[in-house]
PDB file of N, CA and C in Angstrom:
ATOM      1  N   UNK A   1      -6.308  25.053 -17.050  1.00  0.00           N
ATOM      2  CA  UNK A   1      -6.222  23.619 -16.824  1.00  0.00           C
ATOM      3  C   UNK A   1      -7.624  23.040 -17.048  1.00  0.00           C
ATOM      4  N   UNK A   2      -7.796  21.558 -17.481  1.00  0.00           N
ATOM      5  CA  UNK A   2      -9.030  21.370 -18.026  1.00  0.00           C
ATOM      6  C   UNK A   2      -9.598  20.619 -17.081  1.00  0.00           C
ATOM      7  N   UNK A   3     -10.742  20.521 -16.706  1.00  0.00           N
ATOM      8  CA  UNK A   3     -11.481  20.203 -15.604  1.00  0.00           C
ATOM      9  C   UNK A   3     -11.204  18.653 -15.131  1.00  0.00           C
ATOM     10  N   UNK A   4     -10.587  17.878 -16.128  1.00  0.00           N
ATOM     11  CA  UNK A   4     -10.799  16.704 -16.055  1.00  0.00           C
ATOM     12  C   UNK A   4      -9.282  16.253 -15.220  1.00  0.00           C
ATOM     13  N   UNK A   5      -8.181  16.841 -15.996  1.00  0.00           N
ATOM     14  CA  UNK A   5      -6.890  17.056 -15.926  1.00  0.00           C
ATOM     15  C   UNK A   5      -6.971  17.618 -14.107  1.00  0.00           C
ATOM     16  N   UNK A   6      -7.861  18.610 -13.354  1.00  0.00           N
ATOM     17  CA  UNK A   6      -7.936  19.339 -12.371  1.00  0.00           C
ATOM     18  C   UNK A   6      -8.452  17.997 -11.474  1.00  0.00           C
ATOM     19  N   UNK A   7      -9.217  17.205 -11.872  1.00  0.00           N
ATOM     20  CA  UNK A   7      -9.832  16.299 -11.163  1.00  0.00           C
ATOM     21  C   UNK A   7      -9.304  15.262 -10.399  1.00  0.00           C
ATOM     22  N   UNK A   8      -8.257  14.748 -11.685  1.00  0.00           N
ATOM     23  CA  UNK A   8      -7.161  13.838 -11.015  1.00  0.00           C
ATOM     24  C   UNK A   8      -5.844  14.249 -10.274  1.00  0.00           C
ATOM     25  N   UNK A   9      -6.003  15.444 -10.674  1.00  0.00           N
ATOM     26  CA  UNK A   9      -4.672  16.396  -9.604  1.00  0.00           C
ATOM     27  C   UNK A   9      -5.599  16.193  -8.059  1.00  0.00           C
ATOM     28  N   UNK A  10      -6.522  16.620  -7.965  1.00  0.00           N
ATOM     29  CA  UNK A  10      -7.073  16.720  -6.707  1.00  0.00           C
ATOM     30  C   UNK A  10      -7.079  15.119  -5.889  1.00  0.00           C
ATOM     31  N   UNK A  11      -7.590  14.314  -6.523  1.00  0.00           N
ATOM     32  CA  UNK A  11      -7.581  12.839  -6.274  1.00  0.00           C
ATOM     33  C   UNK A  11      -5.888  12.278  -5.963  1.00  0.00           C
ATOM     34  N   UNK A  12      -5.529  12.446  -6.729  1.00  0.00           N
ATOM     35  CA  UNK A  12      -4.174  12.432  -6.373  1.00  0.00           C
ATOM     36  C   UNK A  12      -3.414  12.275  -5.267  1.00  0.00           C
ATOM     37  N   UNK A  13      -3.673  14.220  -4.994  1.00  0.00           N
ATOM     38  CA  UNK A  13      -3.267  15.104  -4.108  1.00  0.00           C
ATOM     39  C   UNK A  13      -3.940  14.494  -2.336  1.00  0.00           C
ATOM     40  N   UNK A  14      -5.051  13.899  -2.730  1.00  0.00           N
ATOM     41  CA  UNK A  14      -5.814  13.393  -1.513  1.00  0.00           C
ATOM     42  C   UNK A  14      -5.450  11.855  -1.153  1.00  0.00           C
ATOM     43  N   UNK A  15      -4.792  11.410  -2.092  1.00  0.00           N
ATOM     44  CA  UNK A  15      -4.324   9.981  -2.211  1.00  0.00           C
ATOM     45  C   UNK A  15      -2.999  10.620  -1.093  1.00  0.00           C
ATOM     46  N   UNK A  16      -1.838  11.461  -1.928  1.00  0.00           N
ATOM     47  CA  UNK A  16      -0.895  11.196  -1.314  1.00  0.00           C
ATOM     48  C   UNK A  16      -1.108  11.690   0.207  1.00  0.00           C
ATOM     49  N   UNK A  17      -1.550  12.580   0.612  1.00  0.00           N
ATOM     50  CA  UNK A  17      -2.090  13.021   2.064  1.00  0.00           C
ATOM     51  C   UNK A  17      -2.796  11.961   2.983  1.00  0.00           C
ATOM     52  N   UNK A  18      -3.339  10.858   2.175  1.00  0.00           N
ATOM     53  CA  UNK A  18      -3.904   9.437   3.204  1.00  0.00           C
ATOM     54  C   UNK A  18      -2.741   8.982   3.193  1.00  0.00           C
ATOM     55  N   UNK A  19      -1.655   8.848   2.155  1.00  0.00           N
ATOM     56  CA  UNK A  19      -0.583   7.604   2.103  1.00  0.00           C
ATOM     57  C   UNK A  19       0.759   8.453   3.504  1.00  0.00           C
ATOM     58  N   UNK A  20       0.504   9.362   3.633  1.00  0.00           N
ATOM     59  CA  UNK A  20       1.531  10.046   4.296  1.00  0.00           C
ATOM     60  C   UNK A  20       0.690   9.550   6.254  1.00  0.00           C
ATOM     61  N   UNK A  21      -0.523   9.599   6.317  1.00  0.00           N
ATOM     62  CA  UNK A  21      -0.930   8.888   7.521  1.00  0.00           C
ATOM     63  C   UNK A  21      -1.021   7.822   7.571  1.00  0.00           C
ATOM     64  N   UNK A  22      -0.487   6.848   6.956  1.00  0.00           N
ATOM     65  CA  UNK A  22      -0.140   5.344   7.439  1.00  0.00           C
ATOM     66  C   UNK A  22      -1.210   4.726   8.588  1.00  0.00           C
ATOM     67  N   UNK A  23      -2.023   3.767   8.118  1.00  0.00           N
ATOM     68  CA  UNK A  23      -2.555   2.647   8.683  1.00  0.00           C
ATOM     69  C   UNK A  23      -1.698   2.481   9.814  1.00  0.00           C
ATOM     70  N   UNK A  24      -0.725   1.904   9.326  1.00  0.00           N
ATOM     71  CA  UNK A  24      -0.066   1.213  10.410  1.00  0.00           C
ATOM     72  C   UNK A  24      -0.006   1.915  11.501  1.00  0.00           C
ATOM     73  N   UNK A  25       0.884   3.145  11.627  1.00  0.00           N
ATOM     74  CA  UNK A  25       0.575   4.115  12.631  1.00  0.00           C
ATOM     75  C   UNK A  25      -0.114   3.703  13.887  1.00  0.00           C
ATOM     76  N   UNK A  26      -1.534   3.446  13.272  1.00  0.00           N
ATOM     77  CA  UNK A  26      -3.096   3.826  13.919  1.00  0.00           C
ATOM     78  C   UNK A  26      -2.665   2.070  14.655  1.00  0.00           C
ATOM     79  N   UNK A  27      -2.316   1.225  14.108  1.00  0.00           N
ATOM     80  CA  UNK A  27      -2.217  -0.178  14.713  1.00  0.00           C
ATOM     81  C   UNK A  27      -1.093  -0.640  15.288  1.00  0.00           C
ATOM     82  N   UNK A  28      -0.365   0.338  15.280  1.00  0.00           N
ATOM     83  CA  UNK A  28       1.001  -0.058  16.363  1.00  0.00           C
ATOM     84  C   UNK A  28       0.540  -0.051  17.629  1.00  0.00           C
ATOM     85  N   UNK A  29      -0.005   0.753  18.224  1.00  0.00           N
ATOM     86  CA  UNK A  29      -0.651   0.507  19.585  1.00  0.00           C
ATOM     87  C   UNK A  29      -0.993  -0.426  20.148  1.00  0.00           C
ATOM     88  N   UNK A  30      -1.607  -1.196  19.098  1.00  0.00           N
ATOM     89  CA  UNK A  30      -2.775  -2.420  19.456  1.00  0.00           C
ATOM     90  C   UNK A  30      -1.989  -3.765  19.233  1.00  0.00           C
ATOM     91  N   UNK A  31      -1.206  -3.446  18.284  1.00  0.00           N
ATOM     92  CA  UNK A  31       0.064  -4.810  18.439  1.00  0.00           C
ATOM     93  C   UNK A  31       1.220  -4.201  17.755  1.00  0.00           C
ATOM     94  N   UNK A  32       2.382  -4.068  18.423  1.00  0.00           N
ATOM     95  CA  UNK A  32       3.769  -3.721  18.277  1.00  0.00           C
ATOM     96  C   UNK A  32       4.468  -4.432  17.486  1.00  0.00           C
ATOM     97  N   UNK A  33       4.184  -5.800  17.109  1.00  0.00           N
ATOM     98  CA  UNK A  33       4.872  -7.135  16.007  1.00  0.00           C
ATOM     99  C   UNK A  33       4.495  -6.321  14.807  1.00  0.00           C
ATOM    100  N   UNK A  34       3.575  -5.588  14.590  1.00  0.00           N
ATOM    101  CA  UNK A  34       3.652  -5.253  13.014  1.00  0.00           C
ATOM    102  C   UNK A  34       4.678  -4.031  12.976  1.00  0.00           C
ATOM    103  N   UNK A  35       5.396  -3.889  13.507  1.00  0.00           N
ATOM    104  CA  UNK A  35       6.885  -2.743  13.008  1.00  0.00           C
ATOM    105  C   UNK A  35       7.439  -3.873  12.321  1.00  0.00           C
ATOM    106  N   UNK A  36       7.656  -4.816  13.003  1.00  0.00           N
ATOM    107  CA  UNK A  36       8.180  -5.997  11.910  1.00  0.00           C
ATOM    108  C   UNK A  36       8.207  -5.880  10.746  1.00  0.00           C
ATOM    109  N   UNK A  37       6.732  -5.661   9.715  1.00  0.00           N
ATOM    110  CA  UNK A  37       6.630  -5.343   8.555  1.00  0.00           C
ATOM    111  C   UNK A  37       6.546  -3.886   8.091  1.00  0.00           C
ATOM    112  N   UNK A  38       6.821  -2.732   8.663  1.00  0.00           N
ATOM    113  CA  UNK A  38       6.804  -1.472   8.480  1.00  0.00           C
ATOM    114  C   UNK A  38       7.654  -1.539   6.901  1.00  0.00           C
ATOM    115  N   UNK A  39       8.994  -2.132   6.267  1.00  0.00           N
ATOM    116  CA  UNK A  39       9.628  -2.138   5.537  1.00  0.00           C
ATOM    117  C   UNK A  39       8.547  -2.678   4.368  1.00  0.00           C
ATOM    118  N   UNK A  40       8.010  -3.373   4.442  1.00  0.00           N
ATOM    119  CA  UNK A  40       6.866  -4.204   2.915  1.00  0.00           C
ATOM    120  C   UNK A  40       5.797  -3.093   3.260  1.00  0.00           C
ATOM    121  N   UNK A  41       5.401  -2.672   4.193  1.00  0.00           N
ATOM    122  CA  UNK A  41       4.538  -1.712   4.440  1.00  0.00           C
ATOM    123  C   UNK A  41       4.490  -0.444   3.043  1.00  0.00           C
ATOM    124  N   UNK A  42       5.679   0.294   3.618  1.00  0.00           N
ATOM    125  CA  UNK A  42       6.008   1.086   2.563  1.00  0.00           C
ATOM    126  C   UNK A  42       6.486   1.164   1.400  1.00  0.00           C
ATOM    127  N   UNK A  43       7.093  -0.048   1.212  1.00  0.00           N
ATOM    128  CA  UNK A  43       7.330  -0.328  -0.867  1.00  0.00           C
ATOM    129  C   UNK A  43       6.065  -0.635  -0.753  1.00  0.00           C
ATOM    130  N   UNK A  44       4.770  -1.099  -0.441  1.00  0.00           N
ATOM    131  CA  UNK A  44       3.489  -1.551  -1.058  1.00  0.00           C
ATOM    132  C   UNK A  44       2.919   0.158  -1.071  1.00  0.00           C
ATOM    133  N   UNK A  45       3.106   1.174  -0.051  1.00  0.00           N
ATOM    134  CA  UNK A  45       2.582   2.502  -0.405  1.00  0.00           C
ATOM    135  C   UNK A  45       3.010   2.764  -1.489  1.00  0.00           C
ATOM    136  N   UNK A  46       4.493   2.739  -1.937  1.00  0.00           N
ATOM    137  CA  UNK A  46       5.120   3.573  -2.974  1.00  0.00           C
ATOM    138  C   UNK A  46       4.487   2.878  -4.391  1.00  0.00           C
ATOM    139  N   UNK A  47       3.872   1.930  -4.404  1.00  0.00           N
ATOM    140  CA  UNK A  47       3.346   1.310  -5.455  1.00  0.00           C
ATOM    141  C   UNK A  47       2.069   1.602  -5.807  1.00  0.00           C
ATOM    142  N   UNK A  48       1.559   1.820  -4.790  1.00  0.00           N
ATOM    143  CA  UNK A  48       0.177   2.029  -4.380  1.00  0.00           C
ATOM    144  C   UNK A  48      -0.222   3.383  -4.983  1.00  0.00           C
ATOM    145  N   UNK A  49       0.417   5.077  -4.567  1.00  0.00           N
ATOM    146  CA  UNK A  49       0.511   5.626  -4.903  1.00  0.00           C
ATOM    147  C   UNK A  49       1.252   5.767  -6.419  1.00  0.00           C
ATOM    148  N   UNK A  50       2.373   5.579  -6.962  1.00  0.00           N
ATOM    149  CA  UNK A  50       2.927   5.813  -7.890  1.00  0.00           C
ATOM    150  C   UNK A  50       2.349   5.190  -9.598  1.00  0.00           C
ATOM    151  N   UNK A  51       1.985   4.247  -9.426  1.00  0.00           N
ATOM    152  CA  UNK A  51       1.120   3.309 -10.016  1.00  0.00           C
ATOM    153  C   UNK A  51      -0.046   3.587 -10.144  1.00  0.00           C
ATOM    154  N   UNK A  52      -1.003   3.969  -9.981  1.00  0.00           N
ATOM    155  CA  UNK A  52      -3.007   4.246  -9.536  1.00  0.00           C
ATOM    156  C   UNK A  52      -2.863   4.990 -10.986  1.00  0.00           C
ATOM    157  N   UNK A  53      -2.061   6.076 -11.334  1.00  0.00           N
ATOM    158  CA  UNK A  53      -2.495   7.019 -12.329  1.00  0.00           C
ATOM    159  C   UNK A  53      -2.227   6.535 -13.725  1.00  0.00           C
ATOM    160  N   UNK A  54      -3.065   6.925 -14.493  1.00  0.00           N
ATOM    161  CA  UNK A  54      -2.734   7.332 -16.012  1.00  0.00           C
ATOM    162  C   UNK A  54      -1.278   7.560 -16.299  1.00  0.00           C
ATOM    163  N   UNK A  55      -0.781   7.131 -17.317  1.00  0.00           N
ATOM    164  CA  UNK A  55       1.026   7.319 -17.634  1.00  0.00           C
ATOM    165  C   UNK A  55       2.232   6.540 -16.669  1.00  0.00           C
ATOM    166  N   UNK A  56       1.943   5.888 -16.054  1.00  0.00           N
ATOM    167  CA  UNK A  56       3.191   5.007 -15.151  1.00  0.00           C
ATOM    168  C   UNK A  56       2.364   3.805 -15.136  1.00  0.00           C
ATOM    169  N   UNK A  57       3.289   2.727 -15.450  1.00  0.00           N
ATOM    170  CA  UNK A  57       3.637   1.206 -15.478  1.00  0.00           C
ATOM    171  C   UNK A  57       4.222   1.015 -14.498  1.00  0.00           C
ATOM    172  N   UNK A  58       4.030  -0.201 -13.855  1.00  0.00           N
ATOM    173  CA  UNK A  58       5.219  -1.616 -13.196  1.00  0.00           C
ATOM    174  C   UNK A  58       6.261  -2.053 -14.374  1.00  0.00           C
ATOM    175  N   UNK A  59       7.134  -2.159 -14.348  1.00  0.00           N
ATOM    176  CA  UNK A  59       7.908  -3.068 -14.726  1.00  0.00           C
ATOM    177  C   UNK A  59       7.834  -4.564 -14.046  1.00  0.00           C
ATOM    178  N   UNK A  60       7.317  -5.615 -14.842  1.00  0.00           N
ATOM    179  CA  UNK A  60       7.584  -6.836 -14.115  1.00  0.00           C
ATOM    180  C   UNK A  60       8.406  -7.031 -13.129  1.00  0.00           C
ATOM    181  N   UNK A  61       9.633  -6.750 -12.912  1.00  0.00           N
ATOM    182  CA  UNK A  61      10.334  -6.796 -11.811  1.00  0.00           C
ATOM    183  C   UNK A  61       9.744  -5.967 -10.585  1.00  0.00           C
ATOM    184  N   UNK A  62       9.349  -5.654 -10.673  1.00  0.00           N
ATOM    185  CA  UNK A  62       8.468  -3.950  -9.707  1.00  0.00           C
ATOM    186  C   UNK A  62       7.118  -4.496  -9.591  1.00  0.00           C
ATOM    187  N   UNK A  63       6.525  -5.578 -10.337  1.00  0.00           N
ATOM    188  CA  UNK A  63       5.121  -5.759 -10.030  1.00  0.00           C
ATOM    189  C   UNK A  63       5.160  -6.903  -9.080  1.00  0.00           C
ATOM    190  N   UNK A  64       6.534  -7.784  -9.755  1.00  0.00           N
ATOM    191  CA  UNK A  64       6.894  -9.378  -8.516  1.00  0.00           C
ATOM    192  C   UNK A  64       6.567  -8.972  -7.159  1.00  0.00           C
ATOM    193  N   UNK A  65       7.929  -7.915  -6.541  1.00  0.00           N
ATOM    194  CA  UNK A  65       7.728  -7.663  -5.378  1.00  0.00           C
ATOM    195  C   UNK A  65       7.231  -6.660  -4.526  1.00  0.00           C
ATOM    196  N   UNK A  66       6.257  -5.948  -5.682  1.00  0.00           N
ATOM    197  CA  UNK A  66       4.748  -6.043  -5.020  1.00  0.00           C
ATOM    198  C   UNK A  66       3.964  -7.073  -4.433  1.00  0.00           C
ATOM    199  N   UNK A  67       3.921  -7.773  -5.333  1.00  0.00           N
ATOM    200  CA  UNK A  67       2.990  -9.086  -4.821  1.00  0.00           C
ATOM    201  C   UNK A  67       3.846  -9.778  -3.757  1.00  0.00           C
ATOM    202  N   UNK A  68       4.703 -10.140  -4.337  1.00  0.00           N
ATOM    203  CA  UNK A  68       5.591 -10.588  -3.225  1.00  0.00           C
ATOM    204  C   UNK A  68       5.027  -9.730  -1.971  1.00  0.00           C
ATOM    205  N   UNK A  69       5.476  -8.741  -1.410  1.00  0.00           N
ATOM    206  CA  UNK A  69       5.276  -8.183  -0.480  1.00  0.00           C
ATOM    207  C   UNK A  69       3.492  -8.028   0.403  1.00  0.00           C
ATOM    208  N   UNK A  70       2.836  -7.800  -0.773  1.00  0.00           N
ATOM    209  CA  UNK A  70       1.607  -7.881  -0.332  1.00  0.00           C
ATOM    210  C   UNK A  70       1.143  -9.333   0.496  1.00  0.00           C
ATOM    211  N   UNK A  71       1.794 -10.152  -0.155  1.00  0.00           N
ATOM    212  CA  UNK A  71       1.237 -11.917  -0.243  1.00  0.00           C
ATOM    213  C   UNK A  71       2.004 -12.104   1.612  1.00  0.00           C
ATOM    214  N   UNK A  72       3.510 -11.396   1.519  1.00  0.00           N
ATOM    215  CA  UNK A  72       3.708 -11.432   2.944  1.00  0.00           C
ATOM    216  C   UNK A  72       3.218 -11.245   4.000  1.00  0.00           C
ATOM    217  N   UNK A  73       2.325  -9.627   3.706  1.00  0.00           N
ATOM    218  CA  UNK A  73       1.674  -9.022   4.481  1.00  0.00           C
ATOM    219  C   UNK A  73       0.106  -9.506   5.071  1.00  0.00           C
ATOM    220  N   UNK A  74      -0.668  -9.985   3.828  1.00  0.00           N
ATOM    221  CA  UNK A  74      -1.578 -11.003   3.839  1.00  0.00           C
ATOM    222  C   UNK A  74      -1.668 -11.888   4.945  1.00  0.00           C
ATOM    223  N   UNK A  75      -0.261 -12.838   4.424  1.00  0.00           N
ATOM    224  CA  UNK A  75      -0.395 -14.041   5.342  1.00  0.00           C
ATOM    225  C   UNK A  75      -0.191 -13.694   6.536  1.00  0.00           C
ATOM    226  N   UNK A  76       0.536 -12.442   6.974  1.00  0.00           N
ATOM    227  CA  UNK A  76       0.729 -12.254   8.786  1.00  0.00           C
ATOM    228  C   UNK A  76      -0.559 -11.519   9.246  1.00  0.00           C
ATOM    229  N   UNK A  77      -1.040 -10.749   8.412  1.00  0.00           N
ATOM    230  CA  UNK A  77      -2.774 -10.501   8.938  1.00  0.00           C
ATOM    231  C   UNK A  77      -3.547 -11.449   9.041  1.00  0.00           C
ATOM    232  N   UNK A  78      -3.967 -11.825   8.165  1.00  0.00           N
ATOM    233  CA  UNK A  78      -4.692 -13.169   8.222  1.00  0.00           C
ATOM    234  C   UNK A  78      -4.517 -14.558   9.789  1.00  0.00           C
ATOM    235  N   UNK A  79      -3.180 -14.278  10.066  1.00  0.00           N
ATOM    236  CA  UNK A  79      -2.869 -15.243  11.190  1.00  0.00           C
ATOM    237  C   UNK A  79      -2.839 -14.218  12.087  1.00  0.00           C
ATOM    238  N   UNK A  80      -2.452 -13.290  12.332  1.00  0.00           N
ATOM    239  CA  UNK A  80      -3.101 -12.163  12.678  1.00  0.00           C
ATOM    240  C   UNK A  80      -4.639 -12.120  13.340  1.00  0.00           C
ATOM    241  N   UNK A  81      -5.560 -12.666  12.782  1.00  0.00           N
ATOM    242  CA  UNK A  81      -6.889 -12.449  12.828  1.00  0.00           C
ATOM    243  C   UNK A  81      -7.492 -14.043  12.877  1.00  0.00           C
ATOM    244  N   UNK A  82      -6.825 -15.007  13.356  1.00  0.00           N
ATOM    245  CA  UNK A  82      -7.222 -16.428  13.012  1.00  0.00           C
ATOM    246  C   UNK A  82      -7.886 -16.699  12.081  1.00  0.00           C
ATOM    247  N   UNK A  83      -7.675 -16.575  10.944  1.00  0.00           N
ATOM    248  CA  UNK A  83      -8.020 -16.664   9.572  1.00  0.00           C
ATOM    249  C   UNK A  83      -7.030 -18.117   8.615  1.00  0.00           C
ATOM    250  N   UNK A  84      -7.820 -18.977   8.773  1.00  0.00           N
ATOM    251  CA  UNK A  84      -6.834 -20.080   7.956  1.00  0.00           C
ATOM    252  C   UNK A  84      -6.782 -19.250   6.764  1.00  0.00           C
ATOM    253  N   UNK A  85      -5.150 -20.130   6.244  1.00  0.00           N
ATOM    254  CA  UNK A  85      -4.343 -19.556   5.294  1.00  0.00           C
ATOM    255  C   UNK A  85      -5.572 -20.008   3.834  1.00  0.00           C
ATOM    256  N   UNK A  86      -4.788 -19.259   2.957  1.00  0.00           N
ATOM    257  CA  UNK A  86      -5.443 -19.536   1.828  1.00  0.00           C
ATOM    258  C   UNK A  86      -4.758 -18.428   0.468  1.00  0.00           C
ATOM    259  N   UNK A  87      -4.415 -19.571  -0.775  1.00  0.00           N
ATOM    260  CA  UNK A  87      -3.720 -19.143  -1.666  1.00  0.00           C
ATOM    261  C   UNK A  87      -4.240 -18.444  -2.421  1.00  0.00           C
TER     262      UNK A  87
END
């Protein structure tokens, strides 16, 4: 295997092992309203991960509600954190 090819296996491999300990997790404690979004939570992992590498695309439909979802998540952190809104 060629060193370079070995490199992004490893990166990868360390990506999916953070995406499997979930943020959120760590912040349910501290406020219980974000199970609320646990569902946008994880289509934004599966994008997150699946997407990053060399050889896989979004399909426009698949990139919408990404954003979509992110833009959700945004705005409830942000108010979240008394942070006026902002587009």
């Amino acid at each position: 295997m060629n060193e370079l090819l070995s490199e992004w296996i490893e990166k990868a491999e360390g990506d999916y092992a953070t995406a499997q300990r979930e943020l959120l997790e760590l912040c349910l404690p501290l406020d219980a309203s974000l199970d609320l979004q646990r569902d946008l939570l994880i289509q934004l992992d599966h994008y997150a991960v699946r997407y990053r590498y060399p050889g896989a695309s979004a399909e426009r439909k698949e990139a919408k509600e990404a954003f979509r979802a992110a833009k959700q998540i945004r705005a409830v952190m942000r108010q979240k954190l008394g942070l006026h809104d902002r587009d």
